[in-house]
N, C-alpha and C. Protein backbone atom coordinates (compact mmCIF):
# COMPACT_ATOMS: atom_id res chain seq x y z
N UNK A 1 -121.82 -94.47 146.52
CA UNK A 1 -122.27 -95.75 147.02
C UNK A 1 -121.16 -96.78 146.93
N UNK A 2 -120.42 -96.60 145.80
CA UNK A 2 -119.67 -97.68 145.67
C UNK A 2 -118.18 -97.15 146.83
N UNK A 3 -118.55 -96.20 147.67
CA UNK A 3 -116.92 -95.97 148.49
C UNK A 3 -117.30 -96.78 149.75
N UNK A 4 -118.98 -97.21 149.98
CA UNK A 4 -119.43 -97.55 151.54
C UNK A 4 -119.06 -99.21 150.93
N UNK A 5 -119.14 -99.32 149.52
CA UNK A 5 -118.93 -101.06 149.58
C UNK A 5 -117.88 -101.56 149.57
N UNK A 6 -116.78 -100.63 149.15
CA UNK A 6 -115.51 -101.31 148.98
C UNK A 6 -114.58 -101.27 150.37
N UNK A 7 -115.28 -100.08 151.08
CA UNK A 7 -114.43 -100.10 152.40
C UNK A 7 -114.48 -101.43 153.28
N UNK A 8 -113.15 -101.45 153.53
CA UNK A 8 -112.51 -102.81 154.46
C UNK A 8 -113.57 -102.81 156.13
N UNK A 9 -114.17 -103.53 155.97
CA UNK A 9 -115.14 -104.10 157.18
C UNK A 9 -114.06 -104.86 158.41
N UNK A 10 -114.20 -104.98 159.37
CA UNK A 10 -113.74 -106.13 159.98
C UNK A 10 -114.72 -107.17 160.11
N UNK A 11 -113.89 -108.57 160.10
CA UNK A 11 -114.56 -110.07 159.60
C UNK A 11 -115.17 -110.60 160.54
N UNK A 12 -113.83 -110.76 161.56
CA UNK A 12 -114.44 -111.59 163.18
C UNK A 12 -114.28 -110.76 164.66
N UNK A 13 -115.06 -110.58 165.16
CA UNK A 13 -115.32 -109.27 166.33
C UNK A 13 -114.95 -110.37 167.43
N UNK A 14 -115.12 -111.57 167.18
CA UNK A 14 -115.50 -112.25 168.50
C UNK A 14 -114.22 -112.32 169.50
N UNK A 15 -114.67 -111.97 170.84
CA UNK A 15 -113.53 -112.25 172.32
C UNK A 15 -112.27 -112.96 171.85
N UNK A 16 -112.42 -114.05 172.16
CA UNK A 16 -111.23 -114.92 171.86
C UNK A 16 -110.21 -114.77 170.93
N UNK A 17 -110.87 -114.84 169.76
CA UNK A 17 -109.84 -114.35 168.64
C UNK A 17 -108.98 -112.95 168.57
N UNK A 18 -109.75 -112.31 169.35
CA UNK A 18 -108.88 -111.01 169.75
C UNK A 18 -108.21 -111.02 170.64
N UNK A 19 -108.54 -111.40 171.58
CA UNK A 19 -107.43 -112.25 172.86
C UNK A 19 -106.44 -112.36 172.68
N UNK A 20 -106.20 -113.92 171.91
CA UNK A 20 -105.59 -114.89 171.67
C UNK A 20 -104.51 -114.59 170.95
N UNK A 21 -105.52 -113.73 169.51
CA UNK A 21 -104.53 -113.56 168.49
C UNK A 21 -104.09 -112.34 167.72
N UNK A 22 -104.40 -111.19 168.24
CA UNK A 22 -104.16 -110.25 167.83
C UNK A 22 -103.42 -109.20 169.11
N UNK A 23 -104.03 -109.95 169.90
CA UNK A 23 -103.30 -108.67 171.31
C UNK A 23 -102.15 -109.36 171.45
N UNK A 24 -101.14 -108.27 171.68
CA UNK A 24 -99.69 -108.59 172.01
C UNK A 24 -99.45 -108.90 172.89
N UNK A 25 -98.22 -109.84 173.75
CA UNK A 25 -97.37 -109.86 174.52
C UNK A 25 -98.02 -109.74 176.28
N UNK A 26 -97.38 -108.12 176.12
CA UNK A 26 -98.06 -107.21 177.26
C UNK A 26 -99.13 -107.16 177.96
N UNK A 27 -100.13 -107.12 176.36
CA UNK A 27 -101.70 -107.24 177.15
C UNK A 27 -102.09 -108.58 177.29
N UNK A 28 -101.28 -109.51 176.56
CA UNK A 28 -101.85 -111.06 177.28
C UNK A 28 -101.38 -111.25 178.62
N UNK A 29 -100.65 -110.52 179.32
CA UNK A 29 -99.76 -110.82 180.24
C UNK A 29 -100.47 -109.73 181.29
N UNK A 30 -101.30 -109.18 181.02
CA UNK A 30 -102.18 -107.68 181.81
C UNK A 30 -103.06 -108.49 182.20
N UNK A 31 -104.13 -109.47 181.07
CA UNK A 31 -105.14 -110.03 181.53
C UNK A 31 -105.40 -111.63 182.41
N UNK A 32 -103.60 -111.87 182.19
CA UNK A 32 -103.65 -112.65 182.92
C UNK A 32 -103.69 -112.37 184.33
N UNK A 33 -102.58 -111.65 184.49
CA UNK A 33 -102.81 -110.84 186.17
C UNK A 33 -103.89 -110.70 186.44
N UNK A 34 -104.91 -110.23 185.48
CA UNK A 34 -106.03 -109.67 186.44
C UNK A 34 -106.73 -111.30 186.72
N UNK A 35 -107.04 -112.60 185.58
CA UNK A 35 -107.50 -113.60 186.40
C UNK A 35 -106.45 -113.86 187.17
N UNK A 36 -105.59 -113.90 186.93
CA UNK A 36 -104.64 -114.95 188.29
C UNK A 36 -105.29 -114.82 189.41
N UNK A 37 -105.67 -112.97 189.57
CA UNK A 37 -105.94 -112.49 190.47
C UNK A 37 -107.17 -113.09 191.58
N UNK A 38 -108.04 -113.15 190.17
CA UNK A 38 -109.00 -113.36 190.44
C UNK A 38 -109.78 -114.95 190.97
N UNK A 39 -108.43 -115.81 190.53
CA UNK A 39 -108.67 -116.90 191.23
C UNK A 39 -108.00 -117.28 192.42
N UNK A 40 -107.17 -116.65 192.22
CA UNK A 40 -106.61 -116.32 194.36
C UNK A 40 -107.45 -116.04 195.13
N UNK A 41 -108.20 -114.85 194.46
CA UNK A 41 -109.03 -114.52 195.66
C UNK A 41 -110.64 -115.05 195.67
N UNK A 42 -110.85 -115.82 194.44
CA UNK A 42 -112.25 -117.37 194.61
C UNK A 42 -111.80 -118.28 195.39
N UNK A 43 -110.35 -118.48 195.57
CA UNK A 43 -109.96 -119.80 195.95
C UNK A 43 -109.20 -119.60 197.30
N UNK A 44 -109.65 -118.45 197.75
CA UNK A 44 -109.05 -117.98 199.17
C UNK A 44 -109.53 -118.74 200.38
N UNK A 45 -110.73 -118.80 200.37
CA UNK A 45 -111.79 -119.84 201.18
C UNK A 45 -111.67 -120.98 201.32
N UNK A 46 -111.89 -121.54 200.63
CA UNK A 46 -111.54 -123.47 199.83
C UNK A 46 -109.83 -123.67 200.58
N UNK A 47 -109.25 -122.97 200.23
CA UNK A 47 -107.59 -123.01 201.32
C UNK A 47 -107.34 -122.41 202.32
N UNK A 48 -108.27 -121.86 202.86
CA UNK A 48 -108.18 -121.29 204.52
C UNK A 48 -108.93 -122.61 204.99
N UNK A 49 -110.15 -122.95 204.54
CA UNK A 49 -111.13 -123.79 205.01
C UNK A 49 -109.89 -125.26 204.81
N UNK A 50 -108.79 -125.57 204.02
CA UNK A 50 -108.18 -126.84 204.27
C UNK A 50 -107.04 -126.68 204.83
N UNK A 51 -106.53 -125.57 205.26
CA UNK A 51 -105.66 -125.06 206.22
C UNK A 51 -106.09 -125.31 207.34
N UNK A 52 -107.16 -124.70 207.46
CA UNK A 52 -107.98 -125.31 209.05
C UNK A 52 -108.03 -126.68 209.13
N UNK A 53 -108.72 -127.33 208.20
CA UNK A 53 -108.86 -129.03 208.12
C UNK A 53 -107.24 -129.72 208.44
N UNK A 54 -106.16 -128.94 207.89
CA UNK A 54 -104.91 -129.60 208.33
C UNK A 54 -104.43 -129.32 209.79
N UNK A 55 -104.60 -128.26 210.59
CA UNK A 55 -104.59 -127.80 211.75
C UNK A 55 -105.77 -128.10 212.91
N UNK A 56 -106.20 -128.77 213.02
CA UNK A 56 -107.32 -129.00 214.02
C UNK A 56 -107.04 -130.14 214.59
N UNK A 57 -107.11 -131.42 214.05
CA UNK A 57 -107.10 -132.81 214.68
C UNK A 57 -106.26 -133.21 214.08
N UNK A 58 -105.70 -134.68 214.86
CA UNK A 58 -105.05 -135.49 214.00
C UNK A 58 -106.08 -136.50 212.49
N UNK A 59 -107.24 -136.48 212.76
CA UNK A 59 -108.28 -137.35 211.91
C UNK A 59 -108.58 -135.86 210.92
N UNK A 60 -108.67 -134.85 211.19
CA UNK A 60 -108.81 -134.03 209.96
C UNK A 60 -107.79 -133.51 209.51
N UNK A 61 -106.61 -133.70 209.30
CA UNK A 61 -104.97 -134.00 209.21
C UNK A 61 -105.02 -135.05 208.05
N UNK A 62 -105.85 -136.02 208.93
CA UNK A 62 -105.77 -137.37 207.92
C UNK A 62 -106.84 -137.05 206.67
N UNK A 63 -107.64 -136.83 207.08
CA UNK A 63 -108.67 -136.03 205.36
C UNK A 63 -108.24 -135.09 204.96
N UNK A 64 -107.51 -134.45 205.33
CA UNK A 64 -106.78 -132.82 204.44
C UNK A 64 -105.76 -133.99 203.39
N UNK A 65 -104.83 -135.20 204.08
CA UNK A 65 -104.13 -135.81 203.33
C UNK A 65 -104.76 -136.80 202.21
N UNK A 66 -105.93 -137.60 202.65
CA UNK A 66 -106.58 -138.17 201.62
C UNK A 66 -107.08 -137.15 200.63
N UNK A 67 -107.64 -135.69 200.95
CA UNK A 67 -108.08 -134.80 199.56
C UNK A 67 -106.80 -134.21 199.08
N UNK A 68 -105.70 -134.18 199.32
CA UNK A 68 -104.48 -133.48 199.23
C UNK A 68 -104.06 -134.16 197.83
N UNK A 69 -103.93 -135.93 198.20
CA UNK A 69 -103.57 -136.68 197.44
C UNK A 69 -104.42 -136.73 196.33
N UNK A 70 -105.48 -136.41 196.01
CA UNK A 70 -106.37 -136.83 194.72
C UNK A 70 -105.70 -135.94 193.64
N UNK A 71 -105.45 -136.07 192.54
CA UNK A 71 -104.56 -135.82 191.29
C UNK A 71 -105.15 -134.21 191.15
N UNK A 72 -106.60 -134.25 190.87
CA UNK A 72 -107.49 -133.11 190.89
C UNK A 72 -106.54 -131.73 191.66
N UNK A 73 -106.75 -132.11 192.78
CA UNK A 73 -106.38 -131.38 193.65
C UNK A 73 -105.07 -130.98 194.10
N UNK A 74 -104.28 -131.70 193.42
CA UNK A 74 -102.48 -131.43 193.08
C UNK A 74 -102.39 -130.30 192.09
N UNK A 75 -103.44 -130.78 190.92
CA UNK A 75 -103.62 -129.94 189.81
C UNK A 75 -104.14 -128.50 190.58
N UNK A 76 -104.93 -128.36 191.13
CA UNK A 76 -105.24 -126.94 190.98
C UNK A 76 -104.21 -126.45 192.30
N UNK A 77 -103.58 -127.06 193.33
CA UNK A 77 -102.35 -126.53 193.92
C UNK A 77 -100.92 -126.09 193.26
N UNK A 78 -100.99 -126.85 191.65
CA UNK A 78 -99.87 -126.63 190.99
C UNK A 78 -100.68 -125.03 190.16
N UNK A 79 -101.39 -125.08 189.86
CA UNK A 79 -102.21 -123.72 189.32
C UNK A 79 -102.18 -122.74 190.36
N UNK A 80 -102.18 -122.57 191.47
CA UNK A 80 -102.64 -122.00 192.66
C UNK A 80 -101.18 -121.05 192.71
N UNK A 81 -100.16 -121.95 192.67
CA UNK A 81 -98.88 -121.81 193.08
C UNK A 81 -98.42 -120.61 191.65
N UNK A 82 -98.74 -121.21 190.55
CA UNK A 82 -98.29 -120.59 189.23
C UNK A 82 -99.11 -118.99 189.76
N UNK A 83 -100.56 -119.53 189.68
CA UNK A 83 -100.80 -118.10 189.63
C UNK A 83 -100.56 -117.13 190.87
N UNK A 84 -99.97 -117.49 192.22
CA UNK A 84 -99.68 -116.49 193.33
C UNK A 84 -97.93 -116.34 192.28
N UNK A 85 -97.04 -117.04 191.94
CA UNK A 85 -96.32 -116.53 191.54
C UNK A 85 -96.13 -115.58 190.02
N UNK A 86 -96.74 -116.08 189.44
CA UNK A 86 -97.42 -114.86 187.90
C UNK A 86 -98.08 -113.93 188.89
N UNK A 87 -98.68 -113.54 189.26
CA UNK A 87 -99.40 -112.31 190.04
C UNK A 87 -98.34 -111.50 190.46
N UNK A 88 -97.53 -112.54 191.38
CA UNK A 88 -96.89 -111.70 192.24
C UNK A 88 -95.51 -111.01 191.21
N UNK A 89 -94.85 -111.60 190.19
CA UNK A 89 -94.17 -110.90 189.68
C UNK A 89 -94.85 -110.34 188.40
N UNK A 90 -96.14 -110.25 187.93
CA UNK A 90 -96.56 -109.18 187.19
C UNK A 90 -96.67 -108.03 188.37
N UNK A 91 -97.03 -107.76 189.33
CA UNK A 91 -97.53 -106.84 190.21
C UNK A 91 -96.36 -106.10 190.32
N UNK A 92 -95.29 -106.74 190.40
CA UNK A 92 -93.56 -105.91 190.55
C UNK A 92 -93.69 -105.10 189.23
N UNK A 93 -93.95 -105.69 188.08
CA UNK A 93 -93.63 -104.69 186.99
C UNK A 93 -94.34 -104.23 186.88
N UNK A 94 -95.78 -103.91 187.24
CA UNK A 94 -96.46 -103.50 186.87
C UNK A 94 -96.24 -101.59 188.18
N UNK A 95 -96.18 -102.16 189.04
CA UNK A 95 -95.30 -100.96 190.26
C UNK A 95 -94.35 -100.31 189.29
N UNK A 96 -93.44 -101.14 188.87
CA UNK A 96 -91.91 -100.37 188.58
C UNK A 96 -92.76 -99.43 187.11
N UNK A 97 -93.34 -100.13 186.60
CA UNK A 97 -93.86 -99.14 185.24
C UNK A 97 -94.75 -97.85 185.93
N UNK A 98 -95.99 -97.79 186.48
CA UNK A 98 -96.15 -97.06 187.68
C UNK A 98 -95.04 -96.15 188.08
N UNK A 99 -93.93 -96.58 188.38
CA UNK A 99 -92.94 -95.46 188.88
C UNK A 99 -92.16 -94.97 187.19
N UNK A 100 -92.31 -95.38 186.36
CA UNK A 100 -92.12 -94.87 184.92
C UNK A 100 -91.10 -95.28 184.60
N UNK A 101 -90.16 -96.68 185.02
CA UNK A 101 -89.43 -97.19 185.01
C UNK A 101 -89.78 -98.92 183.90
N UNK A 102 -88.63 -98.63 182.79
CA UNK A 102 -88.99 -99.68 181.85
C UNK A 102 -90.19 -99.33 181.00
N UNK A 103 -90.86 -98.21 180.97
CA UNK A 103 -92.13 -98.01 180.13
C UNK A 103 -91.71 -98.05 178.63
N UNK A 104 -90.45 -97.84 177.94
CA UNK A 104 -90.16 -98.41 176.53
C UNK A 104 -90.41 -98.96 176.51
N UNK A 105 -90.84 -99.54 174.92
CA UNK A 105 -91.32 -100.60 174.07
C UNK A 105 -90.91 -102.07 174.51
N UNK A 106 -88.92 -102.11 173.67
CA UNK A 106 -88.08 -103.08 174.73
C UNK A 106 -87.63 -103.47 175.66
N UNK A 107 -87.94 -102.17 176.50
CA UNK A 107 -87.70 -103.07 178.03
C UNK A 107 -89.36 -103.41 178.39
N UNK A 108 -90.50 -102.88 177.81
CA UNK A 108 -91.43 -103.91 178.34
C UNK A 108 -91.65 -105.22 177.87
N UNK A 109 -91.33 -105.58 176.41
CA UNK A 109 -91.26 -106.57 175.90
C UNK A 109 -90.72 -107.59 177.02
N UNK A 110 -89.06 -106.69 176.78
CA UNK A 110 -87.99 -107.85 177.82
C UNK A 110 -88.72 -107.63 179.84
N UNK A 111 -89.35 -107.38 180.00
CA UNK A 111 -90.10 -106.96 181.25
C UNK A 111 -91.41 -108.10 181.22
N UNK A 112 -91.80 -108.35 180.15
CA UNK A 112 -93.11 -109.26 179.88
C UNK A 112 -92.36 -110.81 179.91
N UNK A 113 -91.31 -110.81 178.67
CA UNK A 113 -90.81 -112.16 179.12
C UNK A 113 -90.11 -113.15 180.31
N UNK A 114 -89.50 -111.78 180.99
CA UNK A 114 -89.18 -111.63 182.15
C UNK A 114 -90.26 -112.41 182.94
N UNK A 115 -91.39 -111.99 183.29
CA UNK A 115 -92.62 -112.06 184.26
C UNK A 115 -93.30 -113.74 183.87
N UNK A 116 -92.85 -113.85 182.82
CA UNK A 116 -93.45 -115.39 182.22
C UNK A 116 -92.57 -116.43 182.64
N UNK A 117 -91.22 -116.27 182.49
CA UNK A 117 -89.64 -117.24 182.84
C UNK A 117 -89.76 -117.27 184.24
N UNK A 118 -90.01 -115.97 185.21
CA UNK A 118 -89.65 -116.46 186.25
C UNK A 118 -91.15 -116.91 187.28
N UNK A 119 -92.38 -116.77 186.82
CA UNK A 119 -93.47 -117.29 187.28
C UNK A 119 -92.84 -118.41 186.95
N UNK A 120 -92.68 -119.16 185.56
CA UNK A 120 -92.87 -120.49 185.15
C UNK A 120 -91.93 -121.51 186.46
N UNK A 121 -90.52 -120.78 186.46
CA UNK A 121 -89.25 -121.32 187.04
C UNK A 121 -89.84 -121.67 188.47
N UNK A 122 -90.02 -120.47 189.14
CA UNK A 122 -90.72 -120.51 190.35
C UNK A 122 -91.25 -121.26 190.63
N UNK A 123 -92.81 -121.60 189.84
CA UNK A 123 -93.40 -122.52 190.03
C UNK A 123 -93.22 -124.20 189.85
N UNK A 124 -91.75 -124.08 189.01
CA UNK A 124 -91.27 -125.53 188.70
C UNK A 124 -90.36 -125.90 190.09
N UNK A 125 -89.83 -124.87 190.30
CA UNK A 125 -88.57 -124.97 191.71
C UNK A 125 -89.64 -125.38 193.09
N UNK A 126 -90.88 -124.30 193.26
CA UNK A 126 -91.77 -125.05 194.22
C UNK A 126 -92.08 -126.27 194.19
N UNK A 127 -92.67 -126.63 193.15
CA UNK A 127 -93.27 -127.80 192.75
C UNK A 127 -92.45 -128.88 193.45
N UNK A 128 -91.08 -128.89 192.54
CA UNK A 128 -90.38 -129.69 192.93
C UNK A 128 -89.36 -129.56 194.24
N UNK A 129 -89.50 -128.50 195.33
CA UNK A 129 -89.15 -128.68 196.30
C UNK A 129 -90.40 -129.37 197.31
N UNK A 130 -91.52 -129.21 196.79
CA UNK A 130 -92.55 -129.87 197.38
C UNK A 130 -92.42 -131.36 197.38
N UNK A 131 -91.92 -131.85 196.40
CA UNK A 131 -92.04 -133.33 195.75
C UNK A 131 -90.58 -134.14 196.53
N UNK A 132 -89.83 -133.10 196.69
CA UNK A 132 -88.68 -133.81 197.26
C UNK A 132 -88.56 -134.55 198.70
């Protein structure tokens, strides 16, 4: 009886904390791809539908630019942008590992940080070629 009480239990089961703080690198960088993914393709509609609104008239031209401008909506174009570019270069490594290329430890490490620097860059270089 006393071997079932002393054995080491785990404390906190819950999502997040395992997420956050115990999964490495790699797999934070797995599950991001899969939302990135997944809000590209919620938010596929909502930007075809203001693609159209910018292409039709000159007066719905002019409301694509009044909703364009609201801060809100900068914000989730600056998100939009991050995550087609995080997607798109997790999806490269995630191919090249697929072809069994970089599957070591350190080159996925250096393959993970890789995928984080140049989403981030990307999305700072858009940003600000947008702004210019």
């Amino acid at each position: 009886m006393t071997d079932a009480s002393t054995r080491k239990r785990p404390r906190n089961l819950d999502l997040p904390s395992l997420i956050f703080y115990k999964l490495p690198l790699p797999g934070k960088l797995s599950i991001l791809h899969r939302v990135s993914g997944l809000g590209l393709f919620l938010l596929l509609g909502p930007l075809l539908w203001l693609f159209q609104l910018s292409v039709t008239s000159p007066e719905a031209f002019a409301t694509f630019q009044e909703l364009a401008s609201c801060w809100v909506v900068k914000v989730v174009f600056a998100g939009l942008i991050w995550a087609f570019a995080h997607h798109f270069c997790a999806g490269i490594r995630f191919l090249l590992m697929d072809a069994h290329i970089g599957v070591e430890l350190e080159a996925t490490r250096r393959s993970t940080l890789a995928v984080f620097a140049v989403s981030i860059l990307a999305t700072i270089a858009l940003i600000w070629g947008i702004l210019l």
